[in-house]
PDB file of N, CA and C in Angstrom:
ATOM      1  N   UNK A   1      37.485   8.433   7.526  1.00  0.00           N
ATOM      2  CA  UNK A   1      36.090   8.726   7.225  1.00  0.00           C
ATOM      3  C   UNK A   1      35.931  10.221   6.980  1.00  0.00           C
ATOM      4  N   UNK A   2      34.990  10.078   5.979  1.00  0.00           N
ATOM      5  CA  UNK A   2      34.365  11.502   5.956  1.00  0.00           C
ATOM      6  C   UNK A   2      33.698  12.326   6.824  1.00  0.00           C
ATOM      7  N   UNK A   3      34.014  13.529   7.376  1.00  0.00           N
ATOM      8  CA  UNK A   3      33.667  14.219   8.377  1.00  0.00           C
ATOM      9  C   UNK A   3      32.271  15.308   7.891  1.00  0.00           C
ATOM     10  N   UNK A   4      31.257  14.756   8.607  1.00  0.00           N
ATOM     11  CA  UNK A   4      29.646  15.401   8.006  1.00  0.00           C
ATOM     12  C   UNK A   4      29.192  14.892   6.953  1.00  0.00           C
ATOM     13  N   UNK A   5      29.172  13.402   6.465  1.00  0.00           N
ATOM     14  CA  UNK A   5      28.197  13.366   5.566  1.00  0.00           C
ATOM     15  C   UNK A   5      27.414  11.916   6.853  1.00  0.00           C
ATOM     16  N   UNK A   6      28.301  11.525   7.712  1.00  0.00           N
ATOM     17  CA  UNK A   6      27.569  10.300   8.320  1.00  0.00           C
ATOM     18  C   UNK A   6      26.704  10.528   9.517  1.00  0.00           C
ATOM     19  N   UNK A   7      25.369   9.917   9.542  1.00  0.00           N
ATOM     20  CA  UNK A   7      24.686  10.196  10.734  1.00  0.00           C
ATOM     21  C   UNK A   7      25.050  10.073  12.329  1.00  0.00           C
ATOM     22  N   UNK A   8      24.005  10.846  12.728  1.00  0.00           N
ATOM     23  CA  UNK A   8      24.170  10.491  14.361  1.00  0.00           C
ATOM     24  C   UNK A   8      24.361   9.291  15.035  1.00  0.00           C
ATOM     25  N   UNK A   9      25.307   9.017  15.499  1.00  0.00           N
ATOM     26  CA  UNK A   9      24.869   7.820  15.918  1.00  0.00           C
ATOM     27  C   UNK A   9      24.556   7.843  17.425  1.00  0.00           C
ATOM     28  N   UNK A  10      23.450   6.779  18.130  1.00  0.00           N
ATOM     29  CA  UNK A  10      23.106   7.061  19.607  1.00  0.00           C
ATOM     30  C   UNK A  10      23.284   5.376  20.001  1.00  0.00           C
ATOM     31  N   UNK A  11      24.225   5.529  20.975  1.00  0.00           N
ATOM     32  CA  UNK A  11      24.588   4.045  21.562  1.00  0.00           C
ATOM     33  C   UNK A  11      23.660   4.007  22.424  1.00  0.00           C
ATOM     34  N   UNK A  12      22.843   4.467  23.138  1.00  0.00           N
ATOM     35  CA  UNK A  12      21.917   4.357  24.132  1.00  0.00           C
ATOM     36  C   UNK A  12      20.239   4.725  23.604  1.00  0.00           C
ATOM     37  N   UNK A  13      20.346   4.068  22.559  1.00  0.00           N
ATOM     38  CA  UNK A  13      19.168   4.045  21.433  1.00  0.00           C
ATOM     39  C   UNK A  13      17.865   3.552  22.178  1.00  0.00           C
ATOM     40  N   UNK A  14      16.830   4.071  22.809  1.00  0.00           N
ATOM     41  CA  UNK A  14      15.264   3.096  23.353  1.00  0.00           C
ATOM     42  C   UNK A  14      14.492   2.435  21.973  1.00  0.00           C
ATOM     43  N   UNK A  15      14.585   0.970  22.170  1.00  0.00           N
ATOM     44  CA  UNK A  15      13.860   0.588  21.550  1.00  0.00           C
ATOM     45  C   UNK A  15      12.714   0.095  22.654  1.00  0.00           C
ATOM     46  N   UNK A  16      11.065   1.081  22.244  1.00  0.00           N
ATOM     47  CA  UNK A  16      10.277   0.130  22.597  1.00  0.00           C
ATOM     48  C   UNK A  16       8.631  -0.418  22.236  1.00  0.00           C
ATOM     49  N   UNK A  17       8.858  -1.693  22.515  1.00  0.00           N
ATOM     50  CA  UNK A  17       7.348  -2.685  22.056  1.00  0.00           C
ATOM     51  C   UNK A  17       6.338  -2.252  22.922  1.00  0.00           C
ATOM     52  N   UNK A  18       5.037  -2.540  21.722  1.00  0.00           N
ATOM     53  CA  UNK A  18       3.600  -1.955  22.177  1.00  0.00           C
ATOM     54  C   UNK A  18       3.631  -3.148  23.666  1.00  0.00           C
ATOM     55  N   UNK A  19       3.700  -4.334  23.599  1.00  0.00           N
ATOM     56  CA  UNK A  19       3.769  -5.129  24.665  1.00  0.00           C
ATOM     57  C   UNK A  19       4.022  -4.574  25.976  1.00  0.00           C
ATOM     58  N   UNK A  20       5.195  -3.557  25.739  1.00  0.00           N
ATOM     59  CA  UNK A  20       5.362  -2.941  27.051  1.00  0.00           C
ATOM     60  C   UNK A  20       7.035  -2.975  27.326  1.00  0.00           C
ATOM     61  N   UNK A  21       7.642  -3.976  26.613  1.00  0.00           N
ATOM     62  CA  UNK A  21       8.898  -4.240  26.559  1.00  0.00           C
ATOM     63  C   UNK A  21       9.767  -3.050  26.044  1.00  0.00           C
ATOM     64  N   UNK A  22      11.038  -2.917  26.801  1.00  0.00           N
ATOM     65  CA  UNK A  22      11.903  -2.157  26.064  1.00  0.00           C
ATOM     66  C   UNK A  22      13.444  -2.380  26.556  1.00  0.00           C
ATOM     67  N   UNK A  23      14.087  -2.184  25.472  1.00  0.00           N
ATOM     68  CA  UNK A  23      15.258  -2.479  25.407  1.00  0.00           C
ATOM     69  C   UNK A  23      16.056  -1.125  25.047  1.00  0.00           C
ATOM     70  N   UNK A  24      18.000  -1.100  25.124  1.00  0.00           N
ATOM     71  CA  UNK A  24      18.358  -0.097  24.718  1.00  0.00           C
ATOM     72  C   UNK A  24      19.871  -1.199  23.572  1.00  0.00           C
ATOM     73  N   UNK A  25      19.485  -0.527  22.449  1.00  0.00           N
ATOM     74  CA  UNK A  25      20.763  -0.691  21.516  1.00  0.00           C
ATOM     75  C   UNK A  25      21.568   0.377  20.693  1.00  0.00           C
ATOM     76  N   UNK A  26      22.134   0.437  19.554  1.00  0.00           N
ATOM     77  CA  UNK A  26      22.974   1.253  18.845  1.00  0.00           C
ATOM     78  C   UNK A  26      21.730   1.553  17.799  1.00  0.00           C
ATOM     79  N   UNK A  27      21.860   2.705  17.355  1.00  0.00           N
ATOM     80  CA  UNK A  27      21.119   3.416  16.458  1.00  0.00           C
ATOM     81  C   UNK A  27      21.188   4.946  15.807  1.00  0.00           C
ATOM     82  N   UNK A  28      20.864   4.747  14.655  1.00  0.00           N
ATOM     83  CA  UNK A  28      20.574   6.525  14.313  1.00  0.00           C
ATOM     84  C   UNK A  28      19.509   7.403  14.588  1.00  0.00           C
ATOM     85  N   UNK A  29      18.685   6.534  15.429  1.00  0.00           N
ATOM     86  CA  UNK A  29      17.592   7.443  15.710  1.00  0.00           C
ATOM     87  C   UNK A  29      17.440   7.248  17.558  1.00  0.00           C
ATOM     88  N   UNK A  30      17.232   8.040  18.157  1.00  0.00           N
ATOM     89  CA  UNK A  30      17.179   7.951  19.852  1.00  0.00           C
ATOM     90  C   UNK A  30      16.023   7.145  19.963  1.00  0.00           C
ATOM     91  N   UNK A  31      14.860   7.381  19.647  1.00  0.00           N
ATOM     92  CA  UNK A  31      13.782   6.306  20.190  1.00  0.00           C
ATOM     93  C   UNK A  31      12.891   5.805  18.746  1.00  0.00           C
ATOM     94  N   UNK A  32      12.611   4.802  19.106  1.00  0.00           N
ATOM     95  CA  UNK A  32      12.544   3.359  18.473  1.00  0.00           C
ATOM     96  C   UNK A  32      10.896   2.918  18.582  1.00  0.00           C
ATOM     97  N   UNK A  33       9.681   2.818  17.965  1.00  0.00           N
ATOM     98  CA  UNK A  33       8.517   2.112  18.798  1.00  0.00           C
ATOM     99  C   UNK A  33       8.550   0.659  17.817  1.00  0.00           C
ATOM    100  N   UNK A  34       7.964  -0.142  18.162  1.00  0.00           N
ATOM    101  CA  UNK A  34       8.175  -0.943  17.277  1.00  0.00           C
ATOM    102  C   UNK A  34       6.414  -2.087  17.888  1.00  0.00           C
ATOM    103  N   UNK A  35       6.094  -2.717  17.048  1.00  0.00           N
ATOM    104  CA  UNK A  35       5.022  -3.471  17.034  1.00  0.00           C
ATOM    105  C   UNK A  35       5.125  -4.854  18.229  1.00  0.00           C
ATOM    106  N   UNK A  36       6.229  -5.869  17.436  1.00  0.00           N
ATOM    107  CA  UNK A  36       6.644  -7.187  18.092  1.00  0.00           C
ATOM    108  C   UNK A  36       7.794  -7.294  18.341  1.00  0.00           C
ATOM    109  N   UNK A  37       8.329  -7.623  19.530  1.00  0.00           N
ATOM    110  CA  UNK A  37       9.884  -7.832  20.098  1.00  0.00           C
ATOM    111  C   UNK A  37       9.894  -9.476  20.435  1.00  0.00           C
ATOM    112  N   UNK A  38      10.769  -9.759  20.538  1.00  0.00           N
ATOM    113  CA  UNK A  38      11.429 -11.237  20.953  1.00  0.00           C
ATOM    114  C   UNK A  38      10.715 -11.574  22.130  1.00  0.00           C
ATOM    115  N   UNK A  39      10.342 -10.686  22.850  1.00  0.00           N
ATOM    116  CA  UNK A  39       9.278 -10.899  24.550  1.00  0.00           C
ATOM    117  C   UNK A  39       7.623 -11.115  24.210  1.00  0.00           C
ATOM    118  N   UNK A  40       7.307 -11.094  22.741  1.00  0.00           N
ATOM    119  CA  UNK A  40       6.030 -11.154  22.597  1.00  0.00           C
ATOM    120  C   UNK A  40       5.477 -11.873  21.002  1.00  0.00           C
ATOM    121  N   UNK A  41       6.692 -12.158  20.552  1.00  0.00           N
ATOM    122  CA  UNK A  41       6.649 -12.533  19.066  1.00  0.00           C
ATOM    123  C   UNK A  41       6.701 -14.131  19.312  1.00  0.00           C
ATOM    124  N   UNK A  42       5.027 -15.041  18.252  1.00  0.00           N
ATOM    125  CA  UNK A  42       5.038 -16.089  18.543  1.00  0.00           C
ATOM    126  C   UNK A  42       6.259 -17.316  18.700  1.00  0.00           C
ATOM    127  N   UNK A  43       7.199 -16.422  17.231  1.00  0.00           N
ATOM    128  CA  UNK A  43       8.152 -17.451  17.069  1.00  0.00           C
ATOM    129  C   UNK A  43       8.877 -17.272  18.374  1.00  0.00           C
ATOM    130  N   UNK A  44       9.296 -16.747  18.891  1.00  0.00           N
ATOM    131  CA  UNK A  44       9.946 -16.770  20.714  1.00  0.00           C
ATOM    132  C   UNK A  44       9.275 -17.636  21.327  1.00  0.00           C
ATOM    133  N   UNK A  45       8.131 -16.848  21.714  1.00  0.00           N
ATOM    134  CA  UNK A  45       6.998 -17.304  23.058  1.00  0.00           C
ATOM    135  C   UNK A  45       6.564 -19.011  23.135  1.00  0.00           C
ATOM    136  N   UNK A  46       6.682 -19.009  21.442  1.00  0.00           N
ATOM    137  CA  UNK A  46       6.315 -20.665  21.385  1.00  0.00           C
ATOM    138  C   UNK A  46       4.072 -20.766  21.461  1.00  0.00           C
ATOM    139  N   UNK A  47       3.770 -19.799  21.606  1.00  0.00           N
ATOM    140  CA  UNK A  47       2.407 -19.528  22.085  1.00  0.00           C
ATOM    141  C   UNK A  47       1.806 -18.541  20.860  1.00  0.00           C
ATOM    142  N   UNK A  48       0.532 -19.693  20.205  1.00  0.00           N
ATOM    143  CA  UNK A  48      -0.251 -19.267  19.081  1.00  0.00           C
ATOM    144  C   UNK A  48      -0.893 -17.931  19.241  1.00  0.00           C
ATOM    145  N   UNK A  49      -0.569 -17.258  18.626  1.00  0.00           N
ATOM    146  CA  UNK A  49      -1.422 -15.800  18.624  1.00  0.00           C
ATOM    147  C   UNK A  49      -1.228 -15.174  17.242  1.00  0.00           C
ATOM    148  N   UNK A  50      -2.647 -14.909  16.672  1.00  0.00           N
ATOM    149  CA  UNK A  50      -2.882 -14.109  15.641  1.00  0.00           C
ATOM    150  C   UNK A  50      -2.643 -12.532  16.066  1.00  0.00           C
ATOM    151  N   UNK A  51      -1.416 -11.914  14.818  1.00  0.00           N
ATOM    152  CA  UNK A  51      -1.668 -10.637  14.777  1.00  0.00           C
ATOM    153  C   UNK A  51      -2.222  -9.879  13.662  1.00  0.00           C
ATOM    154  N   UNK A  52      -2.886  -9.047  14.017  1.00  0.00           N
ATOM    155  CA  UNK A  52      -3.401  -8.683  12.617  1.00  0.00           C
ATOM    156  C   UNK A  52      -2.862  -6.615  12.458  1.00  0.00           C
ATOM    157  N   UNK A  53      -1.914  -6.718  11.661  1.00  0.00           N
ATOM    158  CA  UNK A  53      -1.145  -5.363  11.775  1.00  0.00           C
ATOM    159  C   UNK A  53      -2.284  -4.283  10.705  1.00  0.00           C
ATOM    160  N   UNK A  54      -2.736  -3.469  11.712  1.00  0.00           N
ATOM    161  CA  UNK A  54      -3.563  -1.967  11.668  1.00  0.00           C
ATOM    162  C   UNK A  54      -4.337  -2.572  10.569  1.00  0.00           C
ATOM    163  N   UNK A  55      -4.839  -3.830  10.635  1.00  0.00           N
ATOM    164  CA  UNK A  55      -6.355  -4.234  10.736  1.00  0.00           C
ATOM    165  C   UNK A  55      -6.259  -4.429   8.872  1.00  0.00           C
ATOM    166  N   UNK A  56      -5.250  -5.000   8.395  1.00  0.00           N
ATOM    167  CA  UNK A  56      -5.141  -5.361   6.910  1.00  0.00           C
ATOM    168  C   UNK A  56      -6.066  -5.959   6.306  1.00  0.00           C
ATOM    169  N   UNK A  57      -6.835  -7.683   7.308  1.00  0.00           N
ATOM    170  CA  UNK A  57      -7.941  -7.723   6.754  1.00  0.00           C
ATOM    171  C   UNK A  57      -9.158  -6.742   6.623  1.00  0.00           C
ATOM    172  N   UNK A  58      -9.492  -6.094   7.534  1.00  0.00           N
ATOM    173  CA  UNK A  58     -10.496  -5.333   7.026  1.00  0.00           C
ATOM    174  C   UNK A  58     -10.676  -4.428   5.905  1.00  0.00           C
ATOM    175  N   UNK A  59      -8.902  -3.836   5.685  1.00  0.00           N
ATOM    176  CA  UNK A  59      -8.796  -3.278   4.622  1.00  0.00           C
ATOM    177  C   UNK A  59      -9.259  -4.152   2.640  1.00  0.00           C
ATOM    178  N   UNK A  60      -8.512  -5.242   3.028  1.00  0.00           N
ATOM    179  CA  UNK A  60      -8.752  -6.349   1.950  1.00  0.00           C
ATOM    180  C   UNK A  60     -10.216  -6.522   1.851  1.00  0.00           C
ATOM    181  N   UNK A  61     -11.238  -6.252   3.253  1.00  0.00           N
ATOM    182  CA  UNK A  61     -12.529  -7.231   3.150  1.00  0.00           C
ATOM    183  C   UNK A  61     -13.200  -5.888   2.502  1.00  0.00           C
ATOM    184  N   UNK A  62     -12.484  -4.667   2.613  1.00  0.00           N
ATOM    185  CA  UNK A  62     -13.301  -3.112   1.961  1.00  0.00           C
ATOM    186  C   UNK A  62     -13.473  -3.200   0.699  1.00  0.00           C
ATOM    187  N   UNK A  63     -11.819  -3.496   0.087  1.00  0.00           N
ATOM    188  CA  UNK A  63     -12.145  -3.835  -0.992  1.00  0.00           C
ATOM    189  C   UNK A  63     -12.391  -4.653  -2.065  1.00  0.00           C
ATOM    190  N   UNK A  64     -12.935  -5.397  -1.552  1.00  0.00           N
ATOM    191  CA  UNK A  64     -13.268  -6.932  -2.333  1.00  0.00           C
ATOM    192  C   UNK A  64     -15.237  -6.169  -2.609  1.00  0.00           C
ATOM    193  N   UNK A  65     -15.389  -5.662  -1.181  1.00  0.00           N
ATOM    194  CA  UNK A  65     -16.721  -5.596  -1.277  1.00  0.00           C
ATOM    195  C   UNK A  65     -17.148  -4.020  -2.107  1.00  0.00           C
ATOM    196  N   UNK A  66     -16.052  -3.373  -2.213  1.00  0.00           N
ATOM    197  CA  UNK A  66     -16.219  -1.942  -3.312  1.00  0.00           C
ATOM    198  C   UNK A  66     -16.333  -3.112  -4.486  1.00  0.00           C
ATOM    199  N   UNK A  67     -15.382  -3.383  -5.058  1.00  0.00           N
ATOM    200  CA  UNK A  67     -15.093  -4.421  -6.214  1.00  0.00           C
ATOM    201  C   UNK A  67     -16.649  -5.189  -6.488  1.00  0.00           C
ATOM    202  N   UNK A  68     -17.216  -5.758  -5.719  1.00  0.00           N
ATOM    203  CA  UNK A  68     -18.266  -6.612  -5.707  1.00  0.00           C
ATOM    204  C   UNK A  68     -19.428  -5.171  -6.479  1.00  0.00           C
ATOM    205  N   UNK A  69     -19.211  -4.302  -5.491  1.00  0.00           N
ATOM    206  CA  UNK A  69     -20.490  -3.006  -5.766  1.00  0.00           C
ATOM    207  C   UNK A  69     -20.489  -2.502  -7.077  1.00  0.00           C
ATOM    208  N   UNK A  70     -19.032  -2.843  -7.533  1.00  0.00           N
ATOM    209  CA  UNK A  70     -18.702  -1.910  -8.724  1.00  0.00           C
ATOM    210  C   UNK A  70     -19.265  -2.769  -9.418  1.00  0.00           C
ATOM    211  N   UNK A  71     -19.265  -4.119  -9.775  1.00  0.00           N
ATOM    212  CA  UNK A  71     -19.351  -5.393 -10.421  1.00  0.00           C
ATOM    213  C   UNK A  71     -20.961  -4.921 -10.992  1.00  0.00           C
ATOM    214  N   UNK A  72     -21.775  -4.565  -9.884  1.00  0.00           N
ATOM    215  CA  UNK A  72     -23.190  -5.074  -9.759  1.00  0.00           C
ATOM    216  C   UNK A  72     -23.557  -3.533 -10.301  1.00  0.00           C
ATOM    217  N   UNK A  73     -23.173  -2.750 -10.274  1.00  0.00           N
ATOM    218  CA  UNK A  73     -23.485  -1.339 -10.840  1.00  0.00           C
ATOM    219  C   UNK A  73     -23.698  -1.366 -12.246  1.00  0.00           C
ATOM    220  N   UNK A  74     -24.864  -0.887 -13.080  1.00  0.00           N
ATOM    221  CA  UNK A  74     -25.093  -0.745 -14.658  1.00  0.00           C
ATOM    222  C   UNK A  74     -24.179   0.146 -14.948  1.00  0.00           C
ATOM    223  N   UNK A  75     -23.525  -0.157 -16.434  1.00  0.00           N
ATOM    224  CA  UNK A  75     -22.063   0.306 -17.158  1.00  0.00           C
ATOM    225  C   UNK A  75     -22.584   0.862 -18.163  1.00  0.00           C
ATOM    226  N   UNK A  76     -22.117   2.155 -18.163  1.00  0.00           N
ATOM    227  CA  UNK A  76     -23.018   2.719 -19.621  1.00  0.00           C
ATOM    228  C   UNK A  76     -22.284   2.079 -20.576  1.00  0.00           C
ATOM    229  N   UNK A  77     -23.135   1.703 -21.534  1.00  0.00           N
ATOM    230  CA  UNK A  77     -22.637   1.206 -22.897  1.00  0.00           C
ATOM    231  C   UNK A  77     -22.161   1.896 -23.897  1.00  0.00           C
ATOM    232  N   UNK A  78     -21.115   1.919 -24.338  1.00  0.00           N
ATOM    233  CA  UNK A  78     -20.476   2.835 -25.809  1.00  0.00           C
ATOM    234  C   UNK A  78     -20.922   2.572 -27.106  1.00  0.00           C
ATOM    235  N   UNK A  79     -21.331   3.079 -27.696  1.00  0.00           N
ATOM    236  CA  UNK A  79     -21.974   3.456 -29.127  1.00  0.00           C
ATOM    237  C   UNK A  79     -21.081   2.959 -30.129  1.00  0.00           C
ATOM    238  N   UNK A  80     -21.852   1.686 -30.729  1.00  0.00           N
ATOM    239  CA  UNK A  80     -20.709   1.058 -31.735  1.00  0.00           C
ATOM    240  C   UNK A  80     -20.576   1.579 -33.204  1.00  0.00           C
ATOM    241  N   UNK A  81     -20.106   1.781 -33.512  1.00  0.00           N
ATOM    242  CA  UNK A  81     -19.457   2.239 -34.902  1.00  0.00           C
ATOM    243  C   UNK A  81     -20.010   1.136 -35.927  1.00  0.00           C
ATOM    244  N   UNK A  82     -20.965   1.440 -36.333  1.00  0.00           N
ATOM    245  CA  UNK A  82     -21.791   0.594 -36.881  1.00  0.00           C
ATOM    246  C   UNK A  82     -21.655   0.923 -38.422  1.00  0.00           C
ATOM    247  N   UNK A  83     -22.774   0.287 -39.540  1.00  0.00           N
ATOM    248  CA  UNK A  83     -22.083   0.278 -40.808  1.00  0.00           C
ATOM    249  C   UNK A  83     -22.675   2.441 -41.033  1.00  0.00           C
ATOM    250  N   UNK A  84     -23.371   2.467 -40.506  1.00  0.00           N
ATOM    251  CA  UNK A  84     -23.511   4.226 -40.854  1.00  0.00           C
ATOM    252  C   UNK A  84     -21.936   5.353 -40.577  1.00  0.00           C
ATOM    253  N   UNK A  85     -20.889   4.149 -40.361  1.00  0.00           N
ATOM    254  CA  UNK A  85     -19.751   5.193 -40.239  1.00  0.00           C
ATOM    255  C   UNK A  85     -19.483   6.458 -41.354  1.00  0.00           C
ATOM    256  N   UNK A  86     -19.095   7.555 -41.376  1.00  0.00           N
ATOM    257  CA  UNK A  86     -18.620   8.337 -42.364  1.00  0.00           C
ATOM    258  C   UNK A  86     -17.716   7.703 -43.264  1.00  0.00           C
ATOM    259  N   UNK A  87     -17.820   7.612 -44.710  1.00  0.00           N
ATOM    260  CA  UNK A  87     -16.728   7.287 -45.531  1.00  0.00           C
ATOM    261  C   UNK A  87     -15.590   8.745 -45.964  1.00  0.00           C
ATOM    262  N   UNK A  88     -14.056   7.925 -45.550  1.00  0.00           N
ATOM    263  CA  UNK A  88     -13.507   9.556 -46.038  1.00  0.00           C
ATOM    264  C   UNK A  88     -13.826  10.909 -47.461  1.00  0.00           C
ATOM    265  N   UNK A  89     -13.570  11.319 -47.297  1.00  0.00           N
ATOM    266  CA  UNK A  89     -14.058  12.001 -48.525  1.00  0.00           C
ATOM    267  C   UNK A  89     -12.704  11.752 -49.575  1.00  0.00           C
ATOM    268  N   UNK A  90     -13.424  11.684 -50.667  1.00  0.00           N
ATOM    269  CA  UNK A  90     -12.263  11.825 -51.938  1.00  0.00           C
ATOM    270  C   UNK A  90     -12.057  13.017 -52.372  1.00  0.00           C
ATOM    271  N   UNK A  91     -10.767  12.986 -53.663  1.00  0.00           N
ATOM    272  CA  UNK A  91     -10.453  14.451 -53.724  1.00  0.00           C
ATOM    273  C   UNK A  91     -11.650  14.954 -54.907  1.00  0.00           C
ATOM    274  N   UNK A  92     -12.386  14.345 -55.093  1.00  0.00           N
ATOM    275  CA  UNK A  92     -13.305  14.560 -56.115  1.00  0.00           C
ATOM    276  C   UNK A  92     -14.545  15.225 -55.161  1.00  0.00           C
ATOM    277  N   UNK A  93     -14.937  14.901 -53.802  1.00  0.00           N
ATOM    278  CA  UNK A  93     -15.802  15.079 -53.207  1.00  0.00           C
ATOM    279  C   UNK A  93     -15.248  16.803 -52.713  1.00  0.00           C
ATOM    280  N   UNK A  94     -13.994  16.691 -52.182  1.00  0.00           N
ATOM    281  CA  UNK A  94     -13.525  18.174 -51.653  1.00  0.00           C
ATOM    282  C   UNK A  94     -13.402  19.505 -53.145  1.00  0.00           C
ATOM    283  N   UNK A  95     -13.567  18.861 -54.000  1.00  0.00           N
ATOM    284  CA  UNK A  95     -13.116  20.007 -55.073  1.00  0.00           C
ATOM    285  C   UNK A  95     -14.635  20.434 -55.419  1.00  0.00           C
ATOM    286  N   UNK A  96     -15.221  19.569 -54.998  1.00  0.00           N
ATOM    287  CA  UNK A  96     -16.731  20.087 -55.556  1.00  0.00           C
ATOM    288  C   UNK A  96     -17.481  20.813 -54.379  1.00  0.00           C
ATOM    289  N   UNK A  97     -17.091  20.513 -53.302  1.00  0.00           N
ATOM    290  CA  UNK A  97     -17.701  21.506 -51.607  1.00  0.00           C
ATOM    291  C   UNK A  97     -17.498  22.863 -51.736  1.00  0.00           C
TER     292      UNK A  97
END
C-alpha cells in the first residue's frame, strides 16, 4: 500500500443514536451521530412508528402551498406581436433615408 494517500482509520469508532443507543465499530471518522440504529428502527423492534426525518412533510406541505399562491397571483400579460409588426426595410427604402 501506498503510504499517505489512505485515511485514518479508528477501530474504536462511537457510533451514536438520537435514541440514546451507542455502539463502537471500525471507521474513518472517531464519532458517528446517526438518526435510527437496530435498537430503535421499526424493521428490528417489530413496533409501528412513524418517522418523519427534519420534518420533510412540512417542507413538501410549504411548497405545494407557495405553488398554490403563485397559481392564484395575476400574471402580467406579454404584448402580442400583432399585425402592426414593423415590415423589414428594403434596399430601396434604405437608399432613400
Amino acid at each position: 500500500m501506498k503510504k499517505g494517500i489512505h485515511p485514518q482509520i479508528y477501530k474504536d469508532a462511537i457510533i451514536t443514536c438520537a435514541c440514546g443507543n451507542s455502539f463502537t465499530t471500525i471507521s474513518t471518522k472517531k464519532d458517528i451521530a446517526v438518526e435510527i440504529c437496530s435498537a430503535c428502527h421499526p424493521f428490528y423492534t417489530g413496533q409501528k412508528r412513524y418517522i418523519d426525518t427534519e420534518g420533510q412533510i412540512d417542507k413538501f406541505t410549504k411548497r405545494v402551498k407557495a405553488a398554490q399562491e403563485s397559481d392564484k397571483a395575476p400574471r402580467a400579460k406579454k404584448k402580442e406581436a400583432g399585425p402592426q409588426a414593423k415590415k423589414p426595410l428594403t434596399l430601396k427604402d434604405l437608399r432613400s433615408a
